[in-house]
Each structure stands twice: as C-alpha cells, then as structure tokens.
N, C-alpha and C. Protein backbone atom coordinates (compact mmCIF):
# COMPACT_ATOMS: atom_id res chain seq x y z
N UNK A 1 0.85 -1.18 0.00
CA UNK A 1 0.00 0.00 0.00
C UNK A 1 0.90 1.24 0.00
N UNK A 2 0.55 2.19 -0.53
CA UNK A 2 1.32 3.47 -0.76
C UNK A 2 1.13 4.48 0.29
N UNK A 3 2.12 4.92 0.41
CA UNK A 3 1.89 5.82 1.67
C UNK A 3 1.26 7.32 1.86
N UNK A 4 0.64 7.64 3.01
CA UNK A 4 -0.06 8.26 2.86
C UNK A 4 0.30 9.78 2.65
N UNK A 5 1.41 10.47 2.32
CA UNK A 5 1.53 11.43 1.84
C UNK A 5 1.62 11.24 -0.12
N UNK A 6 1.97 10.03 -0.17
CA UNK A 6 1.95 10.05 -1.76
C UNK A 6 0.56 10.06 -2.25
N UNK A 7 -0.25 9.27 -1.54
CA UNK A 7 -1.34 9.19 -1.54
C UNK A 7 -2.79 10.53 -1.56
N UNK A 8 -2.05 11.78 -0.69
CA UNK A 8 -2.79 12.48 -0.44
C UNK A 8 -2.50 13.55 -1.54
N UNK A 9 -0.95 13.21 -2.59
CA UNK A 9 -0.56 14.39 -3.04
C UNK A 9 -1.25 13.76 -4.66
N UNK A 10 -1.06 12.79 -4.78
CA UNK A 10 -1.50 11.86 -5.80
C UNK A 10 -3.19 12.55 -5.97
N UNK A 11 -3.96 11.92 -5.03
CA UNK A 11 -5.06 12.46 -5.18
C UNK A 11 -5.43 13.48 -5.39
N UNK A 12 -4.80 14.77 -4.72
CA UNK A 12 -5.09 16.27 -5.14
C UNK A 12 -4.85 16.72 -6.39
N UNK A 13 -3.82 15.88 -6.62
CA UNK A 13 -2.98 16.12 -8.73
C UNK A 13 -4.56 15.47 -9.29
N UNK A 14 -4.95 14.45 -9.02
CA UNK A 14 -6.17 13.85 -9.87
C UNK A 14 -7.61 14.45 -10.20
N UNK A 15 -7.78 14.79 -9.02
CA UNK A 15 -8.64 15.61 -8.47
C UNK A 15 -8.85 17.06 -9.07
N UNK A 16 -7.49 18.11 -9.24
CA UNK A 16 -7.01 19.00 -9.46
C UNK A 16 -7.57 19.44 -11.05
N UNK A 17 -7.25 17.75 -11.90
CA UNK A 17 -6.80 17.62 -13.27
C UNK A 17 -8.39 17.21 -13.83
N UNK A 18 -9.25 16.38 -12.92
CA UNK A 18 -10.26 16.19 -13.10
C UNK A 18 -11.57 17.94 -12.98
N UNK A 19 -10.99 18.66 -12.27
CA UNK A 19 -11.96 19.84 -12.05
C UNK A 19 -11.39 20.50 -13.15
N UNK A 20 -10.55 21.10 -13.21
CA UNK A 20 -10.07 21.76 -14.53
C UNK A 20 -10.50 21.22 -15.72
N UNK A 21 -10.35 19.87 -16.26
CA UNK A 21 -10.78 18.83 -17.37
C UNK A 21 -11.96 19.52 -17.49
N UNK A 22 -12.98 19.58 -16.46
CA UNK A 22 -14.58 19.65 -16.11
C UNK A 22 -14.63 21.06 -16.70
N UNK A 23 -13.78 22.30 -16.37
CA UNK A 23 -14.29 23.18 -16.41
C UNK A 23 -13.25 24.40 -17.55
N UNK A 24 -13.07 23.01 -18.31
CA UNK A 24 -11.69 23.96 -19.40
C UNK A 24 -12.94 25.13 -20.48
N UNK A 25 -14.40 25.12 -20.21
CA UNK A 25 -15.03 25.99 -21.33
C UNK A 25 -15.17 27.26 -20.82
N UNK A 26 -14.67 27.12 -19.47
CA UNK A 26 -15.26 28.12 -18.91
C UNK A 26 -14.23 29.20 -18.18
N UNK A 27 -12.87 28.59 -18.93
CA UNK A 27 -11.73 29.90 -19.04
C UNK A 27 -11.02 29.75 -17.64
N UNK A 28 -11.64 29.59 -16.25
CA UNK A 28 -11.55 29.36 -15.17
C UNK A 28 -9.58 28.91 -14.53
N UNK A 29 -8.89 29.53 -14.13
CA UNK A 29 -7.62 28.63 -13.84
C UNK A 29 -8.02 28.56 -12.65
N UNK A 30 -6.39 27.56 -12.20
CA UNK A 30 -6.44 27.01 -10.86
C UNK A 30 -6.84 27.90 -10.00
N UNK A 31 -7.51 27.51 -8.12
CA UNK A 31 -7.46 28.65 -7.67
C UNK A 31 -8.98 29.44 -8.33
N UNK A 32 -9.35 29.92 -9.12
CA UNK A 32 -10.69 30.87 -9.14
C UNK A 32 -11.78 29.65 -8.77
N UNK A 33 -11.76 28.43 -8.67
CA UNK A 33 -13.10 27.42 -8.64
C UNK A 33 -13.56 27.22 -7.13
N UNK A 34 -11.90 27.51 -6.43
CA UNK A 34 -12.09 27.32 -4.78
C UNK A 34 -12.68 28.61 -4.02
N UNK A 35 -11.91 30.12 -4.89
CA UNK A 35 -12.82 31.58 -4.51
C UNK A 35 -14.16 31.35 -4.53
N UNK A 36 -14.54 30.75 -6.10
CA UNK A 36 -16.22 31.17 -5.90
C UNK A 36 -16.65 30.39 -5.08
N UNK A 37 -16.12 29.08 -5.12
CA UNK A 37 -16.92 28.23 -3.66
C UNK A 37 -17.04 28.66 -2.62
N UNK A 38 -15.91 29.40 -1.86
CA UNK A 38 -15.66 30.12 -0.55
C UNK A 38 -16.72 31.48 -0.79
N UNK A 39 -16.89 32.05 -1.90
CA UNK A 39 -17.72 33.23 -2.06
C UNK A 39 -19.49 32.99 -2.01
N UNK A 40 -19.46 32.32 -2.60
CA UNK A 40 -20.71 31.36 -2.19
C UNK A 40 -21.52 32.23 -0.80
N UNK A 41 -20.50 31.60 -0.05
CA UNK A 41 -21.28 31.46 1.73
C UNK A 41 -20.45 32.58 2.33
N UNK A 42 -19.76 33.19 1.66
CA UNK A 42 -19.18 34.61 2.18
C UNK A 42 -18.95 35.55 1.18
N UNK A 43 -20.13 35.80 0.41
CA UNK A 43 -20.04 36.75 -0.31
C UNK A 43 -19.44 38.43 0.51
N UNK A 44 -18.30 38.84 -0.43
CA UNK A 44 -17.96 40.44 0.33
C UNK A 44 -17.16 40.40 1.39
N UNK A 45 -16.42 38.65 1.46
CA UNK A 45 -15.04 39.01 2.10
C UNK A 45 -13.61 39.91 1.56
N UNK A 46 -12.72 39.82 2.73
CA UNK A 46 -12.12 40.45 2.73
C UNK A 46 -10.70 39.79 1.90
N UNK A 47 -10.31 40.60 1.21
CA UNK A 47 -9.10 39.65 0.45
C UNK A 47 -8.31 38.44 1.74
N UNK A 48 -8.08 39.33 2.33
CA UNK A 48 -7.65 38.52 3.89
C UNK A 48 -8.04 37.25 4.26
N UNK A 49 -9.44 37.39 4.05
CA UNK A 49 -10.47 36.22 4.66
C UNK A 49 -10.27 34.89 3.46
N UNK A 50 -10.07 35.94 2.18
CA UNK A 50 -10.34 34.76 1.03
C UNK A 50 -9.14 34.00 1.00
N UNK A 51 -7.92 35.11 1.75
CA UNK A 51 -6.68 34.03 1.33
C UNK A 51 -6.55 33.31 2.41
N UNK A 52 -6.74 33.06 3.74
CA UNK A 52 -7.05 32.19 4.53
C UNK A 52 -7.84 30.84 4.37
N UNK A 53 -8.96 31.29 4.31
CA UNK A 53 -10.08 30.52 3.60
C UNK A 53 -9.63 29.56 2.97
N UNK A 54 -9.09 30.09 1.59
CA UNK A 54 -8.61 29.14 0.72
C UNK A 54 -7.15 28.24 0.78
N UNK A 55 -6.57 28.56 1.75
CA UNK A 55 -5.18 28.57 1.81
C UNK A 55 -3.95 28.87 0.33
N UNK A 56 -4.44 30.23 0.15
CA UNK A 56 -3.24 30.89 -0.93
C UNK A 56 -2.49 32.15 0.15
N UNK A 57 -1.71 31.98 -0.48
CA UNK A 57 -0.56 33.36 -0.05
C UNK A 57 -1.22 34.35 -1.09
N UNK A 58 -1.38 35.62 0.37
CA UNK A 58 -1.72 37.62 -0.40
C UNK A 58 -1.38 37.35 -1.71
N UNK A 59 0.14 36.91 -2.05
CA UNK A 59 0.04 37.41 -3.39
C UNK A 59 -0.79 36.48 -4.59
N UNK A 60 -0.67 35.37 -4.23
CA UNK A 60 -1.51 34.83 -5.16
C UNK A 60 -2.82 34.80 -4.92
N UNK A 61 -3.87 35.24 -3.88
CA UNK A 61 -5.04 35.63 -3.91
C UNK A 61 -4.92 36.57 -4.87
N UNK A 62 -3.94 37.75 -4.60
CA UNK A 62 -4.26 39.23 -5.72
C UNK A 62 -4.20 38.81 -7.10
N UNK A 63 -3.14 37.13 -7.66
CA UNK A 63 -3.56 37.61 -8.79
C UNK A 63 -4.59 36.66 -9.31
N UNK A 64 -5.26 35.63 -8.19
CA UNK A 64 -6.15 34.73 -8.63
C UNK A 64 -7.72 36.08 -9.08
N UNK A 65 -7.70 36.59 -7.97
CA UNK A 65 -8.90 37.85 -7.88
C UNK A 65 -8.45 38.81 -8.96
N UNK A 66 -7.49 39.49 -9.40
CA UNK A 66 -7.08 40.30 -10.62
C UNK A 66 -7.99 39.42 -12.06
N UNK A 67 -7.28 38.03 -12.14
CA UNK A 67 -7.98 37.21 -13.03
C UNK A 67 -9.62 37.14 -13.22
N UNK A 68 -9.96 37.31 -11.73
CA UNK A 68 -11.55 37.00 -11.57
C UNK A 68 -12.01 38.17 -12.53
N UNK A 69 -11.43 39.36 -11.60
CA UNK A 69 -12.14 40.56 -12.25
C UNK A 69 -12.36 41.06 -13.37
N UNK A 70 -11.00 41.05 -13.86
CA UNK A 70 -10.83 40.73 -15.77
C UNK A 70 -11.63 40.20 -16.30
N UNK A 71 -12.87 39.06 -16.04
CA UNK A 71 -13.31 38.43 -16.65
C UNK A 71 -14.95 38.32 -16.46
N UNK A 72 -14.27 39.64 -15.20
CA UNK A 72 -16.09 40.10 -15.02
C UNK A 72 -16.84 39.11 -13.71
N UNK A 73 -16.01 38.24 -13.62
CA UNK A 73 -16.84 37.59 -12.46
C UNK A 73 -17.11 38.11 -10.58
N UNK A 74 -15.96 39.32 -10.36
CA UNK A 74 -16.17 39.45 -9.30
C UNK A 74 -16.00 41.05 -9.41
N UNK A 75 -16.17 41.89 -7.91
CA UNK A 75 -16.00 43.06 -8.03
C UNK A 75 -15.47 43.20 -6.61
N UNK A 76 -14.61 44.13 -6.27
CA UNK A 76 -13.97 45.00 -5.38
C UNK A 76 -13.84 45.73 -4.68
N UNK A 77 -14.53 46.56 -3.73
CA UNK A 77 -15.23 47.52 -3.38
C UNK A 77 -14.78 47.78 -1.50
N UNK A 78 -14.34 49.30 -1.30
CA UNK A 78 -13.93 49.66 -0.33
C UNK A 78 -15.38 49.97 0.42
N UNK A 79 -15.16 49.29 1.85
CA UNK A 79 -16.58 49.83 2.65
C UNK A 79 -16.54 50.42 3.63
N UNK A 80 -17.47 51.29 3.94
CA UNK A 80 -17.14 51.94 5.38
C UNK A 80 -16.33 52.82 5.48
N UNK A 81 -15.84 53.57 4.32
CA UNK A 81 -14.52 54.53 4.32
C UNK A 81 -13.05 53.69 4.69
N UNK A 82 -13.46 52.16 4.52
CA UNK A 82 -12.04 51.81 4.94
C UNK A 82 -11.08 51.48 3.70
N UNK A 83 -10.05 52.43 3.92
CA UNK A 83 -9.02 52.45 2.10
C UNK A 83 -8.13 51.32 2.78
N UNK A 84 -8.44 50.91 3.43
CA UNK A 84 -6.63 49.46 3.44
C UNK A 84 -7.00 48.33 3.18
N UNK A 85 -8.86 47.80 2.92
CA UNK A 85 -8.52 46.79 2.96
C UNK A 85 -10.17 46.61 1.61
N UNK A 86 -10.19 45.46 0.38
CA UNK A 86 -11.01 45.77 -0.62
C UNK A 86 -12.08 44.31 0.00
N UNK A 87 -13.26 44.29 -0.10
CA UNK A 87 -14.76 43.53 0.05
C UNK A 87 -14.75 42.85 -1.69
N UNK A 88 -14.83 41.92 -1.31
CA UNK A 88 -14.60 41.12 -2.97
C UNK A 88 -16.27 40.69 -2.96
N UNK A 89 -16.93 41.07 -3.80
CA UNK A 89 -18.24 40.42 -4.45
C UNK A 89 -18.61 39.71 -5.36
N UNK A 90 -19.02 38.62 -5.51
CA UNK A 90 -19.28 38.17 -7.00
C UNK A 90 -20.20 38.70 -7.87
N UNK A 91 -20.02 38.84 -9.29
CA UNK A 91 -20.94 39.47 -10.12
C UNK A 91 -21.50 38.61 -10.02
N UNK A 92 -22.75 38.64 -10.96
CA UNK A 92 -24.09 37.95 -11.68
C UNK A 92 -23.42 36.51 -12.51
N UNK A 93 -22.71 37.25 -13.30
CA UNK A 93 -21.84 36.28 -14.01
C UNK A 93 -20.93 35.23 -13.08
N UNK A 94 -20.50 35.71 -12.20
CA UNK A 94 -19.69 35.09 -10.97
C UNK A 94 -20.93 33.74 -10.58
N UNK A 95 -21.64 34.44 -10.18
CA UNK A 95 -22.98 33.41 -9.70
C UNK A 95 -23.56 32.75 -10.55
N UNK A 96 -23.51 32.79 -11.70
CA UNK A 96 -23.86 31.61 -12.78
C UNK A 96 -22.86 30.86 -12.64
N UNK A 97 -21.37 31.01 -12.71
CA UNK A 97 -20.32 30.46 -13.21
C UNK A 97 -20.33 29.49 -11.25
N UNK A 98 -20.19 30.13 -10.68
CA UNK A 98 -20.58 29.44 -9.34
C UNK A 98 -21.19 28.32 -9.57
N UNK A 99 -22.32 28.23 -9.63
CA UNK A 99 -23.17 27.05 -9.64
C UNK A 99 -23.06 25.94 -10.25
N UNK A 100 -22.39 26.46 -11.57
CA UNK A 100 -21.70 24.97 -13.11
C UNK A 100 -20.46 24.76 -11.95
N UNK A 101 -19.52 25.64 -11.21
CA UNK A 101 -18.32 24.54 -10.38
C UNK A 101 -18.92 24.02 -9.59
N UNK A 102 -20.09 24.14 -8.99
CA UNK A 102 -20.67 23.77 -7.31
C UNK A 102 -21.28 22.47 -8.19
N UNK A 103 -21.72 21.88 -9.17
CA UNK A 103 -21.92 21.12 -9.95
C UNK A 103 -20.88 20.10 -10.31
N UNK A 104 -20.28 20.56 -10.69
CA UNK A 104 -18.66 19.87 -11.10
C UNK A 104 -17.92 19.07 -9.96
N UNK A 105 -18.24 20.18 -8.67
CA UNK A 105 -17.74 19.65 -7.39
C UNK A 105 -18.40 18.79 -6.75
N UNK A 106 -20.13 18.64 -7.03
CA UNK A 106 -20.42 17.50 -6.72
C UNK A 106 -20.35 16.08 -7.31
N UNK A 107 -20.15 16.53 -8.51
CA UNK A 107 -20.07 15.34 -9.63
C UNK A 107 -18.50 14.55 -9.50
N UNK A 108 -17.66 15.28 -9.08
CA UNK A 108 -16.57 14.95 -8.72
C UNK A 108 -16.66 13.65 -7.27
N UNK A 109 -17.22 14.70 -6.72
CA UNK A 109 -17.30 14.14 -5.14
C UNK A 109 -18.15 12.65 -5.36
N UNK A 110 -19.00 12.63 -6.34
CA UNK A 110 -19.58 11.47 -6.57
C UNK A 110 -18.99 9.68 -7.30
N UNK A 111 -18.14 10.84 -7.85
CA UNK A 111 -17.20 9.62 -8.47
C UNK A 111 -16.42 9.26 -7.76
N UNK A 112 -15.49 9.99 -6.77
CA UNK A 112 -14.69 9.87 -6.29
C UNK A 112 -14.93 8.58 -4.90
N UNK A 113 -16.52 8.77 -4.59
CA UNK A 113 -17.03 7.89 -3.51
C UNK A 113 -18.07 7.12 -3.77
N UNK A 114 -18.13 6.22 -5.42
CA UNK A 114 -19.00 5.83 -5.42
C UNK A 114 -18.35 4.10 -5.14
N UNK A 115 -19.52 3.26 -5.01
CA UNK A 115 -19.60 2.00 -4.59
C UNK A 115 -18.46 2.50 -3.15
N UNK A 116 -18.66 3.26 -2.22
CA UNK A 116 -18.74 3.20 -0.35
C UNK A 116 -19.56 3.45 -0.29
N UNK A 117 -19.89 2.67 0.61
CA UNK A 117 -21.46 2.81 1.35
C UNK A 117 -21.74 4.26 2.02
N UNK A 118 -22.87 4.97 2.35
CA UNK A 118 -22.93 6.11 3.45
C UNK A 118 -22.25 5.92 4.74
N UNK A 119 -22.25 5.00 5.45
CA UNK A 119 -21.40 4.84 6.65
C UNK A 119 -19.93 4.95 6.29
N UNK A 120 -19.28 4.47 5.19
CA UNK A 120 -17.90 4.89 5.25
C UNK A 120 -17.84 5.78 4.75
N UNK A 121 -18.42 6.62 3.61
CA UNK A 121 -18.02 7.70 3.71
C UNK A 121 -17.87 8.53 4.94
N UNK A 122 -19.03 8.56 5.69
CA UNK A 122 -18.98 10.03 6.81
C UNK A 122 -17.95 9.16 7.48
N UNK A 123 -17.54 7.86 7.60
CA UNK A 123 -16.46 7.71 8.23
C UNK A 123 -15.27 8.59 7.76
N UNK A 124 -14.91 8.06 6.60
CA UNK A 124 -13.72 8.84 6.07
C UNK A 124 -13.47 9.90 6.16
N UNK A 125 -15.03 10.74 5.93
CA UNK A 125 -14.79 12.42 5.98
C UNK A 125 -14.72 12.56 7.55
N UNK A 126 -15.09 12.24 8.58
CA UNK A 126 -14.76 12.36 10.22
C UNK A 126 -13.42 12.04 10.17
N UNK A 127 -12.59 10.85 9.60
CA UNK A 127 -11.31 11.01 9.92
C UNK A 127 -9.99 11.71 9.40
N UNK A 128 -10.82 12.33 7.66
CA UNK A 128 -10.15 13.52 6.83
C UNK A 128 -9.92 14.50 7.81
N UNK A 129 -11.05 14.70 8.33
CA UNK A 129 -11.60 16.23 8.86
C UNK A 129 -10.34 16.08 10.06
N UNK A 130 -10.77 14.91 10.89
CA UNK A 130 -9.05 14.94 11.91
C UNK A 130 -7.72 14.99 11.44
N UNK A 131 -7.82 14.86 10.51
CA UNK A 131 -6.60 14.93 9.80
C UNK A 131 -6.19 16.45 9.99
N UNK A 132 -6.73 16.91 8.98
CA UNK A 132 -7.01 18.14 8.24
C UNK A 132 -6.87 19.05 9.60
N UNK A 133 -6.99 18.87 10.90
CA UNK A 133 -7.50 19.49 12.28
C UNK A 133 -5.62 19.30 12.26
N UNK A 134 -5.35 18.11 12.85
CA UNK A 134 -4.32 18.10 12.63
C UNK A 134 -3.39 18.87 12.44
N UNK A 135 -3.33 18.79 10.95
CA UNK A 135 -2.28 19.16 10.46
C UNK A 135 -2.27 21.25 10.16
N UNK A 136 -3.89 21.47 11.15
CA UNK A 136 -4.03 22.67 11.15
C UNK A 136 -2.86 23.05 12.65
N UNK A 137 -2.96 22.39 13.32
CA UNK A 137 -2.55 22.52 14.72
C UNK A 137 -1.28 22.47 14.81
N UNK A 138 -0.31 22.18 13.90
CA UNK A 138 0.63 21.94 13.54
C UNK A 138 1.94 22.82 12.55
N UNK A 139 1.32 23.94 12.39
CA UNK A 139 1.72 25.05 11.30
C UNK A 139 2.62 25.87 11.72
C-alpha cells in the first residue's frame, strides 16, 4: 500500500486535473473554482479572509482575484470609508459560473465515492476532517 503522503498528493494532482478537465469551457484557472466556492457562503469578504479561507498566499489571492475581475466575475469595493482593505463580491456572471463549479464539485465528489457505502463515507470524511485538524494545529 502506498503511503499516505503520496497518496494524499497523488489524489489532489487527480482531483485537481479532473476539475479543470470539467471546467476547461469556462476559461476558469487554478485557484478561481475554490474563490467562488468560498464566495458562495461569504459573499464580500475580505481579500484577507479569502486568502485564509482558501489557503493561498496575499500574493496569489491578488492575482487569482485580478484574473476573476478581468473576466467580469467578481468586483472589489472599499466599505465603510475603509481604504486598506477591498470587500470582494461576485458578479451575476460570478454566480452563474458558481453554480456549473458547485456542480462539477459535486459530480466529482460522486465519483470519487461511489460503490462506499454512506457509513464509510462520513467515516472517512470524520477522519479527513481529523486529519485536516491536525495538520491545522501543527503550522
């Protein structure tokens, strides 16, 4: 059996290659499929929040979000008189394009766990999730 860092890096390359594959019509690079997901349920965070969130470094949030904007899917906007820090929104277009990845991501997620039963999955995802806790605790 292969070990579990090859395993975990293996899968993310597959995974990675399979969402992109899914979503090559729609111009989308790496990185913008995980924003709109995170934008989703936090529409009008803070660049800050998004690069956390997602786990990218400032600079490559700025130029994953530069990309967004170019292409019309998101917008930018200082609130509250506050100039240091920009509220990222998704356009209209953002929110169509949202929904075909939130699609993609389930269709993914489906292949990826089909023939396990419901009990092992939420197993697996309870012991991902410790993982994932983990290796948060650990940084």
């Amino acid at each position: 059996m292969a070990a579990f860092h090859y395993l975990l890096m293996a899968g993310h390359s597959i995974y990675q290659k399979k969402l992109m594959d899914a979503l090559k019509d729609t111009e989308l690079t790496p990185g913008q499929p995980k924003v709109l997901d995170f934008l989703k349920d936090c529409d009008g965070s803070t660049q800050k929040e998004i690069a956390a969130a997602c786990y990218l470094e400032a600079a490559t949030v700025t130029s994953v979000l530069n990309g967004m904007e170019t292409k019309g899917l998101i917008i930018r906007k200082r609130l509250n008189g506050n100039r240091r820090s920009f509220h990222v929104f998704m356009t209209e277009k953002g929110r169509v394009l949202q929904k075909q990845v939130e699609e993609i991501f389930l269709r993914i997620e489906e292949e990826t766990f089909k023939e396990l039963s419901e009990e092992k999955r939420k197993e697996f995802l309870q012991i991902f999730s410790q993982i994932h806790d983990n290796l948060m605790t650990t940084r």
